[in-house]
Protein backbone atom coordinates (compact mmCIF):
# COMPACT_ATOMS: atom_id res chain seq x y z
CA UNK A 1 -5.27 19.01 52.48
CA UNK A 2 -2.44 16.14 51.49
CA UNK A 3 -0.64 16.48 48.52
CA UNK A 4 -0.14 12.89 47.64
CA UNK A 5 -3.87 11.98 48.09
CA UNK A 6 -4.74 14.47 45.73
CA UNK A 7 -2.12 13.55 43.04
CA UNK A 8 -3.22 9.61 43.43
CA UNK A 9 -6.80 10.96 43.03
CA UNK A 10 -6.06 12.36 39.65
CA UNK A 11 -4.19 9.29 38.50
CA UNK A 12 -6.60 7.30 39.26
CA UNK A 13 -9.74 9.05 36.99
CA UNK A 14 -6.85 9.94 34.45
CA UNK A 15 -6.47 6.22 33.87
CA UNK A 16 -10.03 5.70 34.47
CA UNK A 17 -10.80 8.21 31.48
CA UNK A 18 -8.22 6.99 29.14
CA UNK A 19 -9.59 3.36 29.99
CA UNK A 20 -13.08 4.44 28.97
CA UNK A 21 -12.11 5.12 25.50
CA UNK A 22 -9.75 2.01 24.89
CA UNK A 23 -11.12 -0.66 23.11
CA UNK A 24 -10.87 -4.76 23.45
CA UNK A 25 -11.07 -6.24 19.92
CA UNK A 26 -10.83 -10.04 19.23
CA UNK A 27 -10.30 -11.04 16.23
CA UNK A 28 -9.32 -14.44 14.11
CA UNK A 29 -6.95 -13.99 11.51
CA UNK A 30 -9.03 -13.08 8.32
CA UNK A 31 -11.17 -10.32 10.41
CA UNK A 32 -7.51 -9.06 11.49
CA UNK A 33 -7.02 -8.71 7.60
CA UNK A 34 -10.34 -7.25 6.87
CA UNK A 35 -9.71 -4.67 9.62
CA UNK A 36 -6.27 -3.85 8.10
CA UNK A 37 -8.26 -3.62 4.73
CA UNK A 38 -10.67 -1.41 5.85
CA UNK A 39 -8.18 0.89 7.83
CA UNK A 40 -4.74 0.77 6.44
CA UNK A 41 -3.56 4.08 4.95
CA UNK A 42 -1.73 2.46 2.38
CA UNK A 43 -4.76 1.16 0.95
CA UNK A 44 -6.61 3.82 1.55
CA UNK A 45 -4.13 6.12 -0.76
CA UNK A 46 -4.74 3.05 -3.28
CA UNK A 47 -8.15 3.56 -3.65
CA UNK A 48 -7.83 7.35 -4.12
CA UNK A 49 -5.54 6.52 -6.43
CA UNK A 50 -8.54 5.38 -8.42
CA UNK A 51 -10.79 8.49 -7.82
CA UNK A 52 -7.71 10.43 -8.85
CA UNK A 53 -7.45 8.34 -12.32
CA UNK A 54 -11.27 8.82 -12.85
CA UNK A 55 -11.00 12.75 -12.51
CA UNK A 56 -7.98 12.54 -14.80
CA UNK A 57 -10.09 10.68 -17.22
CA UNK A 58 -12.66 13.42 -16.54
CA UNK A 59 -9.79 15.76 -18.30
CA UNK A 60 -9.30 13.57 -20.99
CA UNK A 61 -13.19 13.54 -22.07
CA UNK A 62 -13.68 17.73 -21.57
CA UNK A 63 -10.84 18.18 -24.55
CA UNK A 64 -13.47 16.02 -26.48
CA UNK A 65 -16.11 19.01 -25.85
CA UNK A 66 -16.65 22.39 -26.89
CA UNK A 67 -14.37 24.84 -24.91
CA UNK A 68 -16.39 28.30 -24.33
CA UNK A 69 -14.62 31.17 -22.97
CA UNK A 70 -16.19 34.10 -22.60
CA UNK A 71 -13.93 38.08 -22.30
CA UNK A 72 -14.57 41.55 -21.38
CA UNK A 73 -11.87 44.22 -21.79
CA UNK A 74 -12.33 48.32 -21.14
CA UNK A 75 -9.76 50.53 -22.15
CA UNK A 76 -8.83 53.79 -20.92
CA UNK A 77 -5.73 55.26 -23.67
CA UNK A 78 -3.98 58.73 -21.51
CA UNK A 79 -2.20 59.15 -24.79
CA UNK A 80 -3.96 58.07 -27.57
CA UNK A 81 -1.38 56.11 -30.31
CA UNK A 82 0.41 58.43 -33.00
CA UNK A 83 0.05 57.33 -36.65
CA UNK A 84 2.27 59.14 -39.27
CA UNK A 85 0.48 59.61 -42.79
CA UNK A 86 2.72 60.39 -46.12
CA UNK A 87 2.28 64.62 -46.33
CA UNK A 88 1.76 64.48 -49.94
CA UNK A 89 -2.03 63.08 -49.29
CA UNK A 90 -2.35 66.98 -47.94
CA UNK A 91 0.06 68.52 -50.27
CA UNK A 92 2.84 68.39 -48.65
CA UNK A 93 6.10 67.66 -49.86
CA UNK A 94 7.13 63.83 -50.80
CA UNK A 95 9.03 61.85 -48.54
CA UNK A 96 7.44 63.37 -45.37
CA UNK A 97 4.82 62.56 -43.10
CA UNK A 98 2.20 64.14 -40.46
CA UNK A 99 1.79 63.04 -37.25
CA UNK A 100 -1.96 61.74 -36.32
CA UNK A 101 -4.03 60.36 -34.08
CA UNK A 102 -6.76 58.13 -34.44
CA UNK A 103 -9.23 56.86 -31.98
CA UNK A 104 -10.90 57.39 -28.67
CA UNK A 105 -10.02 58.11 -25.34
CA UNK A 106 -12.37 54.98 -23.89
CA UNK A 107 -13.18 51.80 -25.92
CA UNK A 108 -15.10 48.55 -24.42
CA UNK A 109 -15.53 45.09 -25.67
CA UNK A 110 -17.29 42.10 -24.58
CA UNK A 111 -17.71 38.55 -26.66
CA UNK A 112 -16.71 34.64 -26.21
CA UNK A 113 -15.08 31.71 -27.92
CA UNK A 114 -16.09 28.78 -28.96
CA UNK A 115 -13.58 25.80 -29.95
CA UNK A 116 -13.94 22.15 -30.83
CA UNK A 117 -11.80 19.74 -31.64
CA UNK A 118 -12.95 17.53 -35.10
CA UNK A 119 -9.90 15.04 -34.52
CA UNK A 120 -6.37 15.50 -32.65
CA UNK A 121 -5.16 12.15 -32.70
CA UNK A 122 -3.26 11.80 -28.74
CA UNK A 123 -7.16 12.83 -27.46
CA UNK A 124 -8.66 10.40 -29.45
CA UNK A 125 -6.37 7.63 -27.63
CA UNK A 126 -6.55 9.10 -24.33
CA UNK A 127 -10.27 8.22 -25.01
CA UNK A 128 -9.50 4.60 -25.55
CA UNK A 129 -7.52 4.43 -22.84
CA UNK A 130 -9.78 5.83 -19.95
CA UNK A 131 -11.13 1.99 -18.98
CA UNK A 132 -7.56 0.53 -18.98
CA UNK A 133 -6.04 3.24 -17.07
CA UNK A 134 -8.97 3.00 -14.46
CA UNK A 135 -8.47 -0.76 -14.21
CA UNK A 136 -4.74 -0.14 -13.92
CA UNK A 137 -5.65 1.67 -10.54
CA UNK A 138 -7.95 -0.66 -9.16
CA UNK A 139 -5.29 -3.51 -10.39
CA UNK A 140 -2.84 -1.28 -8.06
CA UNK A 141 -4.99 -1.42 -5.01
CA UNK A 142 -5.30 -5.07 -4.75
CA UNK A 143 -2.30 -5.76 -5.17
CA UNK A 144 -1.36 -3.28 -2.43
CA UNK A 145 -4.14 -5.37 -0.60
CA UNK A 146 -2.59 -8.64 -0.92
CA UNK A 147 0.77 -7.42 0.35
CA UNK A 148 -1.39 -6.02 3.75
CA UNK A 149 -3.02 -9.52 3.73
CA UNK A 150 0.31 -11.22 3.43
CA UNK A 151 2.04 -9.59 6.37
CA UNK A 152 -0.98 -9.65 8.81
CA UNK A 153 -1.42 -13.47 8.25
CA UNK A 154 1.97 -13.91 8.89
CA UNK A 155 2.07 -11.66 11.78
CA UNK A 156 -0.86 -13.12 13.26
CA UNK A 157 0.58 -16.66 13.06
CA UNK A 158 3.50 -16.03 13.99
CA UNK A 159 1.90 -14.41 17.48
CA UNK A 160 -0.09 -17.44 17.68
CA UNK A 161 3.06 -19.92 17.64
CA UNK A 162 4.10 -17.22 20.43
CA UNK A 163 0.76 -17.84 22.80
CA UNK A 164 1.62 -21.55 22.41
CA UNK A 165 5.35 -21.55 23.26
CA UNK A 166 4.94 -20.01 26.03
CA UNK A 167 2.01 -22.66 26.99
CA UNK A 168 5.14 -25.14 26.42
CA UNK A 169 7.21 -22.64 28.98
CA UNK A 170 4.93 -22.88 31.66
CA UNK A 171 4.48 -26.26 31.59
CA UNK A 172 8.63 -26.62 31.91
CA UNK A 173 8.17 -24.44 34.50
CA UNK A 174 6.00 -26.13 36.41
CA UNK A 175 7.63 -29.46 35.78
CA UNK A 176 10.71 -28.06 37.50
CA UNK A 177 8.39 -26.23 40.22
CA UNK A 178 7.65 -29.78 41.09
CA UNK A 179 11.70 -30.48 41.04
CA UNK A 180 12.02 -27.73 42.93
CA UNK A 181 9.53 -28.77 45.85
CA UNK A 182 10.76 -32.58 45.87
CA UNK A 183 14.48 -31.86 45.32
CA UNK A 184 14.40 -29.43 48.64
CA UNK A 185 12.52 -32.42 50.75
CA UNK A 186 15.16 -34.61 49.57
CA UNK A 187 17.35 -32.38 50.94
CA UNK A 188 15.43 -32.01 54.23
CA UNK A 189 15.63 -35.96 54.49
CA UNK A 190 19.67 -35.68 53.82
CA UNK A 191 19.60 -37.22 50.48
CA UNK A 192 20.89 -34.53 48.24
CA UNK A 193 22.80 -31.47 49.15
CA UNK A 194 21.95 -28.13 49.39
CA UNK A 195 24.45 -27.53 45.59
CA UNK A 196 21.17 -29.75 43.65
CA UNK A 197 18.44 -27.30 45.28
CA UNK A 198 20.58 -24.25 43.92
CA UNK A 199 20.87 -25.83 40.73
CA UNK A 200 17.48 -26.52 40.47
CA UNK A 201 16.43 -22.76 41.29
CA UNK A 202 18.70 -21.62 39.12
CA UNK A 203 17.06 -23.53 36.24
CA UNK A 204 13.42 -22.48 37.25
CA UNK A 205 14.79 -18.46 37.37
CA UNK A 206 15.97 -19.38 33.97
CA UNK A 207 12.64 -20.60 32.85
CA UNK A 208 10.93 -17.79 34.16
CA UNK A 209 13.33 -15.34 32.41
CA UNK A 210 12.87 -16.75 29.22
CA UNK A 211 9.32 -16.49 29.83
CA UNK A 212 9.16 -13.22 30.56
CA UNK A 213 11.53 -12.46 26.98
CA UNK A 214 8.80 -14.15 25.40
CA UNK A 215 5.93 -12.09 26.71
CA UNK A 216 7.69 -8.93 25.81
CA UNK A 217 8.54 -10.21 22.62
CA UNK A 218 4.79 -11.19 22.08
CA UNK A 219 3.92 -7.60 23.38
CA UNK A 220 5.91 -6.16 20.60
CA UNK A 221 4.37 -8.28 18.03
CA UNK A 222 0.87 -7.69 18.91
CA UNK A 223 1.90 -3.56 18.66
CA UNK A 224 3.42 -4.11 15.05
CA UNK A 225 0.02 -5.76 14.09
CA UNK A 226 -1.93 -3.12 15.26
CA UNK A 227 0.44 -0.59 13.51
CA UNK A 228 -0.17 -3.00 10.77
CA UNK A 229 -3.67 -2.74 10.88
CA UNK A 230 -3.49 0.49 11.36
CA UNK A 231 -5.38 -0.13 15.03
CA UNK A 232 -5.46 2.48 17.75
CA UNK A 233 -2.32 1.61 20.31
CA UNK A 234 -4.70 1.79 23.14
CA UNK A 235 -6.67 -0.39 22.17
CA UNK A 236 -6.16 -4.12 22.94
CA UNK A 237 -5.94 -7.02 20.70
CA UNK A 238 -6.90 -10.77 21.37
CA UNK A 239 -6.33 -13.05 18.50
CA UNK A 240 -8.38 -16.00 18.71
CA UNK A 241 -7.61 -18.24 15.79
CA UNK A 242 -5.29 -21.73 16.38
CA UNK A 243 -3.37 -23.40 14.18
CA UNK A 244 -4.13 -27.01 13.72
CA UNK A 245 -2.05 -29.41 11.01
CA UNK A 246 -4.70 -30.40 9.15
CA UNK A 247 -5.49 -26.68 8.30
CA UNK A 248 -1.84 -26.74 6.94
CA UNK A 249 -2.27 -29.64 4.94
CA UNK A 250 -5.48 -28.88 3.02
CA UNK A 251 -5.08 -27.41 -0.47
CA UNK A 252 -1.19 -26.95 -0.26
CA UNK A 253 0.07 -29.98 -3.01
CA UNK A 254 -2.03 -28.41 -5.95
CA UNK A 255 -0.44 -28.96 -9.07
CA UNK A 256 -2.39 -26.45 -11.05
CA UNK A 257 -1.76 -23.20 -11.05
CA UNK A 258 -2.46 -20.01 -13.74
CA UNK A 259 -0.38 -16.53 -14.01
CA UNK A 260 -3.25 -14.59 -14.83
CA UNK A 261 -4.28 -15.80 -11.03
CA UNK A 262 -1.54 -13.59 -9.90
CA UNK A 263 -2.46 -9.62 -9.19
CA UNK A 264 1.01 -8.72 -10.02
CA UNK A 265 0.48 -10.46 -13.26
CA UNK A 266 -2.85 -8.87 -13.86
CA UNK A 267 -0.86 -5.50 -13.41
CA UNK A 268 1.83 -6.04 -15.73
CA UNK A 269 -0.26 -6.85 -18.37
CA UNK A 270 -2.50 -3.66 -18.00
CA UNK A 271 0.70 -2.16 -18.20
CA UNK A 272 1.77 -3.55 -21.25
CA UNK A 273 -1.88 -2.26 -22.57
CA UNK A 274 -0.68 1.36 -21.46
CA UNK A 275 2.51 1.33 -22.87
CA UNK A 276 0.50 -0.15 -26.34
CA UNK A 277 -1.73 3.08 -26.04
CA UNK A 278 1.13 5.18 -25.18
CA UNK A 279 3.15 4.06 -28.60
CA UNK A 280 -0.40 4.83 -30.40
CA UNK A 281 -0.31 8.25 -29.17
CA UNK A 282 2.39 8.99 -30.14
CA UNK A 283 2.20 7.89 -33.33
CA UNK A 284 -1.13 9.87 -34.16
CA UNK A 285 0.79 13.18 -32.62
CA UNK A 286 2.63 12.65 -36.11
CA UNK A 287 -0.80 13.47 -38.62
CA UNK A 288 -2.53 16.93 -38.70
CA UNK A 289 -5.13 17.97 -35.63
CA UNK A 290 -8.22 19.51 -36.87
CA UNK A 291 -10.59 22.13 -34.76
CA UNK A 292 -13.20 24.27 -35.68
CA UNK A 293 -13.40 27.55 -33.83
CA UNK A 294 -16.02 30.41 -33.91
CA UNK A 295 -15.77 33.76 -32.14
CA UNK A 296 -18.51 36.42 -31.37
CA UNK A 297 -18.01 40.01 -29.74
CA UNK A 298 -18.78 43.50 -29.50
CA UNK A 299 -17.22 46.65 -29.32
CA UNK A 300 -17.42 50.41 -28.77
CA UNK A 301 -15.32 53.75 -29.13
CA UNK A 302 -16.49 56.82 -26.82
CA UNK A 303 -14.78 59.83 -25.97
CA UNK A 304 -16.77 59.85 -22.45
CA UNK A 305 -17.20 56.86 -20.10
CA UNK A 306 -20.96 56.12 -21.16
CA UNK A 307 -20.85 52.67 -22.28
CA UNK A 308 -23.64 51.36 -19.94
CA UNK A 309 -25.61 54.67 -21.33
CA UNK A 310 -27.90 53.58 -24.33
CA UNK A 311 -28.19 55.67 -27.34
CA UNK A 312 -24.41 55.01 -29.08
CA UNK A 313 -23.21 52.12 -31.14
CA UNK A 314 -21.89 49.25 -30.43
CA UNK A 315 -20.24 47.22 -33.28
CA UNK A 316 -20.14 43.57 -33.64
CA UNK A 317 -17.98 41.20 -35.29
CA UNK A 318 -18.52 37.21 -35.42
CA UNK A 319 -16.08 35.19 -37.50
CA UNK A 320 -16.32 30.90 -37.70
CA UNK A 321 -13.58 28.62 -39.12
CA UNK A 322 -11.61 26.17 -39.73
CA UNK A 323 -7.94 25.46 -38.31
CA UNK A 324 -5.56 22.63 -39.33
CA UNK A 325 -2.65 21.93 -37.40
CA UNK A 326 0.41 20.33 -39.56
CA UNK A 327 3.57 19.31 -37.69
CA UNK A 328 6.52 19.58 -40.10
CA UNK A 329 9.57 20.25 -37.84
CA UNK A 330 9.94 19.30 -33.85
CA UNK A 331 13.91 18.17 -34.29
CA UNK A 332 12.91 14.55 -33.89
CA UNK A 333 10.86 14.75 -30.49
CA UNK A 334 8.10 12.90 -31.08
CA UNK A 335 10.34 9.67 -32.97
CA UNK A 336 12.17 10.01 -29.49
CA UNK A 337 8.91 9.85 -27.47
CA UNK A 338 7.49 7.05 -29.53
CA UNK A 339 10.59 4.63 -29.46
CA UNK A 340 10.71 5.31 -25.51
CA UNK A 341 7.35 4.31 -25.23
CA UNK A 342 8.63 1.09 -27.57
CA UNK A 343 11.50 0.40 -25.41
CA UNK A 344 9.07 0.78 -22.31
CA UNK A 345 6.66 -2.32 -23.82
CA UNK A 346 9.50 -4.34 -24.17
CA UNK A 347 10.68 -3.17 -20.78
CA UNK A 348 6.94 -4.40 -19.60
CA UNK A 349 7.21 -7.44 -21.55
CA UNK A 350 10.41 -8.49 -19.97
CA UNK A 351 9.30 -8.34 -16.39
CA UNK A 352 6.63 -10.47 -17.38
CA UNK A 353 8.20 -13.15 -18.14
CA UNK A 354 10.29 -12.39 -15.10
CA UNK A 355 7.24 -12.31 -13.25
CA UNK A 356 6.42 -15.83 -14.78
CA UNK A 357 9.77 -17.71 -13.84
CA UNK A 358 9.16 -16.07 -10.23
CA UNK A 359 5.90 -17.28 -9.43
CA UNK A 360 6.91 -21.18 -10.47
CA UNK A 361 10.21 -20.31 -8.27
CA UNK A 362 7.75 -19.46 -5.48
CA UNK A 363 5.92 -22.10 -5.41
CA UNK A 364 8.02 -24.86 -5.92
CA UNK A 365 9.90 -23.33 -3.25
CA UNK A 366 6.40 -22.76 -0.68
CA UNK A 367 6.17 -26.94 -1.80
CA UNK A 368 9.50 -27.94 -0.45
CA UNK A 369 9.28 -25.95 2.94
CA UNK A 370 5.82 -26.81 3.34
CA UNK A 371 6.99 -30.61 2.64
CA UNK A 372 10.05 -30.05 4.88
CA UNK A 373 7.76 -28.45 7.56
CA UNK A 374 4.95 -31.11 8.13
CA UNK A 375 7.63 -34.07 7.96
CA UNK A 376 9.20 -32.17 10.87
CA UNK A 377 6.52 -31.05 12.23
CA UNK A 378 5.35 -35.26 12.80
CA UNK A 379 9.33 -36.00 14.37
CA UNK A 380 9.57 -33.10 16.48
CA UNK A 381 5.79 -34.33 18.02
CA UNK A 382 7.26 -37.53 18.75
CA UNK A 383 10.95 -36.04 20.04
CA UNK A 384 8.38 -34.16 22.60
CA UNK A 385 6.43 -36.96 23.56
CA UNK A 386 9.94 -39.42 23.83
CA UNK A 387 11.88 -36.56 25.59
CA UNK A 388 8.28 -36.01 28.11
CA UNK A 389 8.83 -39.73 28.88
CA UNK A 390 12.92 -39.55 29.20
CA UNK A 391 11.92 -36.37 31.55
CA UNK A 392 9.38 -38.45 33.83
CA UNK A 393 11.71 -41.80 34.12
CA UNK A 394 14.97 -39.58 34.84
CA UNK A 395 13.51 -37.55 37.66
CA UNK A 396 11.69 -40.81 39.20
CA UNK A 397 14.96 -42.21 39.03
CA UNK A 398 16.54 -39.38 40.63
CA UNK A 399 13.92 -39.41 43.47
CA UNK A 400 14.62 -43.31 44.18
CA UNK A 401 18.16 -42.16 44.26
CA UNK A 402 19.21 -43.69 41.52
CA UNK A 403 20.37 -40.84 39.41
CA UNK A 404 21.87 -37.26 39.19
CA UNK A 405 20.13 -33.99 38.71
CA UNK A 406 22.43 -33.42 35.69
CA UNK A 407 20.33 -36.20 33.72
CA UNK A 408 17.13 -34.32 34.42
CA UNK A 409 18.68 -31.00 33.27
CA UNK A 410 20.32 -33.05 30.00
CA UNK A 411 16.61 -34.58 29.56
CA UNK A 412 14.87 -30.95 30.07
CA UNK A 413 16.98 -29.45 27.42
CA UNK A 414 16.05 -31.99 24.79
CA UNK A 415 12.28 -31.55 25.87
CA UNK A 416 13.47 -27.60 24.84
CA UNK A 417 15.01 -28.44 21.31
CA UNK A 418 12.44 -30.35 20.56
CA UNK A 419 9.26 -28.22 21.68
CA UNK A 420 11.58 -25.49 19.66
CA UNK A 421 12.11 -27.23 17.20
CA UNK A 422 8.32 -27.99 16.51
CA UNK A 423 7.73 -24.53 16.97
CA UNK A 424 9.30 -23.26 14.15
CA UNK A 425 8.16 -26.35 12.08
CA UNK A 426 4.92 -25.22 12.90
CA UNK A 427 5.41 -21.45 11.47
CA UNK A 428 7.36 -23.01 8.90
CA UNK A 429 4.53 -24.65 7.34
CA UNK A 430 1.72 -21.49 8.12
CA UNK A 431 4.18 -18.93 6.29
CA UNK A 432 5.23 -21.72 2.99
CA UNK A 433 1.48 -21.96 2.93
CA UNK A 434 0.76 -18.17 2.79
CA UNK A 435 3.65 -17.75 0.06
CA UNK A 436 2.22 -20.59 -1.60
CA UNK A 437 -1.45 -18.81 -1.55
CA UNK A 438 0.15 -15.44 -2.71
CA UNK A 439 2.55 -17.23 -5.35
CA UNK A 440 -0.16 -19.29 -7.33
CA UNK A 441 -2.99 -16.06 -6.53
CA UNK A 442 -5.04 -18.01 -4.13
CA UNK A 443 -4.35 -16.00 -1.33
């Protein structure tokens, strides 16, 4: 039996196999985001972030509880302890003492503990704090959310002004396809010379090349967004949403606008509740902690291992109280902890108002390019549509012999700016929009 046969053979159901599993997913641009949502590790480690904040405020409540512990010792002395006892209490001389010693070989005990705290003052504000520092979490995962949303969107559009250059590409190239085909029966017919076909080819290779850059480039895009999305490689990705201008123009000149919009904003200003709570805590760690405690048990002395024997004694002892805590003394450490807590509000409070002269940078800025971006966006349409017509009349004029093929090359690199031009006008104006969204909390 061939080798070869047998090695294409396996190829062939290898591919087949890995095909079988490999996916094709279309998607518009929001179900992109809701896939990256749903997938994403990054959010994914968000929202545990939340079940690890509600098992931390699970900690906080138990100290609120009783605390039971229960113990069990055995003891086995091989040398029992020595006492010495003054002589004289046996008549012997003052000033010396007898060696003793007291006890049992074996001696058991079993009881438990009870403790609860009546008030400690950093528990009590832990307590308080449980809700805040839950919605701190959850305040965390959005806005790790909206940053997700903000890079597929812009991904995603950014692929779609791809799919549409390229439309612009093959249309060039098949403009000078048709250049191609008339300049080389011109040539047949001994009106141009065999220098203009070359040129011409060389111009279509040129076209073709930069097509092919832009497929690759497109390639490499569409695996970022499935990285982004956190999408299996092998699978395949179609994106189906357009962009249109009057999509870009709806809802982009609002004037109104609120901070509290903003998830960053929301964040801070949970934050600025924690650090409040933080200060509080500290403060109470300053005033006595009160507990109550009780403790129960039971013990026995034998000279013989027979504790689980009935018949002998076993003695019990129970005691209940009170126990007060009073700092006096730490060297200053909690004044230290409470004005860093202090000096972490006003920390918070300054990168709020940070935050606040950001977002009206950010969207006055998103305004102006979005502005700058539709009012090129409308010249750069009618460049293309004036350099389509320069195009058409210069290469009829160069087939009635009354021009050069250098006009048609001049004329089919202005069609280029332009269509580039546009291009970039036209992701201009999706990404201002999507900074304007995420600036004013619309997003």
């Amino acid at each position: 039996m061939k080798l070869k046969p047998v090695i294409k053979l396996v190829f062939l159901l290898s591919l087949a196999y890995t095909q079988s599993f490999a996916q094709t997913n279309s998607f518009t641009a929001r179900e992109a985001v809701d896939y990256a949502l749903k997938y994403s590790a990054q959010v994914k480690n968000a929202l545990l972030d939340i079940q690890i904040q509600r098992q931390t405020n699970k900690e906080i409540t138990a100290m609120a509880y009783p605390q039971v512990n229960g113990n069990i010792s055995v003891n086995d002395y091989l040398s029992l302890p020595t006492s010495l006892i003054p002589a004289e209490f046996t008549g012997g001389a003052p000033g010396t003492f007898i060696p003793l010693r007291f006890g049992t070989k074996y001696s058991a005990s079993y009881g438990a503990d009870l403790q609860q705290i009546l008030f400690d003052g950093q528990v009590f504000v832990g307590l308080l704090a449980r809700k805040t520092a839950i919605d701190f979490s959850a305040k965390t995962a959005e806005v790790t959310q909206e940053l997700i949303k903000v890079n597929v969107y812009k991904i995603y559009y950014q692929l779609v002004v791809g799919y549409k250059q390229i439309e612009s590409i093959d249309a060039n190239i098949s403009r000078f396809e048709k250049l191609l085909h008339d300049t080389r029966e011109i040539y047949k017919n001994g009106f141009a010379e065999k220098l203009d076909v070359d040129k011409v080819e060389v111009q279509l290779n040129n076209l073709n090349t930069e097509k092919l850059k832009a497929q690759n480039q497109l390639e490499a895009g569409l695996e970022a967004l499935k990285f982004l999305m956190s999408m299996p490689q092998k699978d395949k990705l179609v994106l189906t949403d357009t962009l249109s201008e009057e999509e870009l123009r709806s809802n982009i000149l609002e004037e109104s606008y609120n901070y509290n919009d903003r998830k960053e904003f929301q964040l801070l200003t949970l934050g600025s509740k924690l650090n409040e709570f933080n200060i509080r805590r500290y403060k109470l760690s300053k005033i006595p902690a009160i507990s109550g405690f009780f403790n129960y048990s039971k013990n026995a002395q034998r000279q013989k291992f027979n504790f689980f024997k009935g018949g002998e004694d076993w003695f019990t002892t129970s005691i209940i109280g009170l126990r007060v805590n009073v700092p006096i003394f730490d060297g200053g450490a909690k004044n230290a902890r409470i004005e860093k807590a202090r000096l972490e509000l006003f920390k918070t409070r300054n990168n709020i108002e940070q935050l606040k002269s950001s977002i009206d940078t950010d969207i006055e800025q998103a305004r102006i390019r979005m502005k700058s971006a539709l009012a090129t966006i409308e010249s750069q349409k009618r460049n293309i549509q004036l350099a389509e017509q320069v195009y058409r009349t210069t290469k009829l004029k160069y087939e009635q012999g009354l021009g050069s093929n250098q006009e048609i090359y001049n004329a089919q690199t202005e069609l280029k700016v332009a269509q580039n031009n546009y291009y970039s006008s036209l992701y201009d104006a999706i990404t201002a929009k999507i900074d304007y969204l995420k600036a004013a909390g619309k997003l």
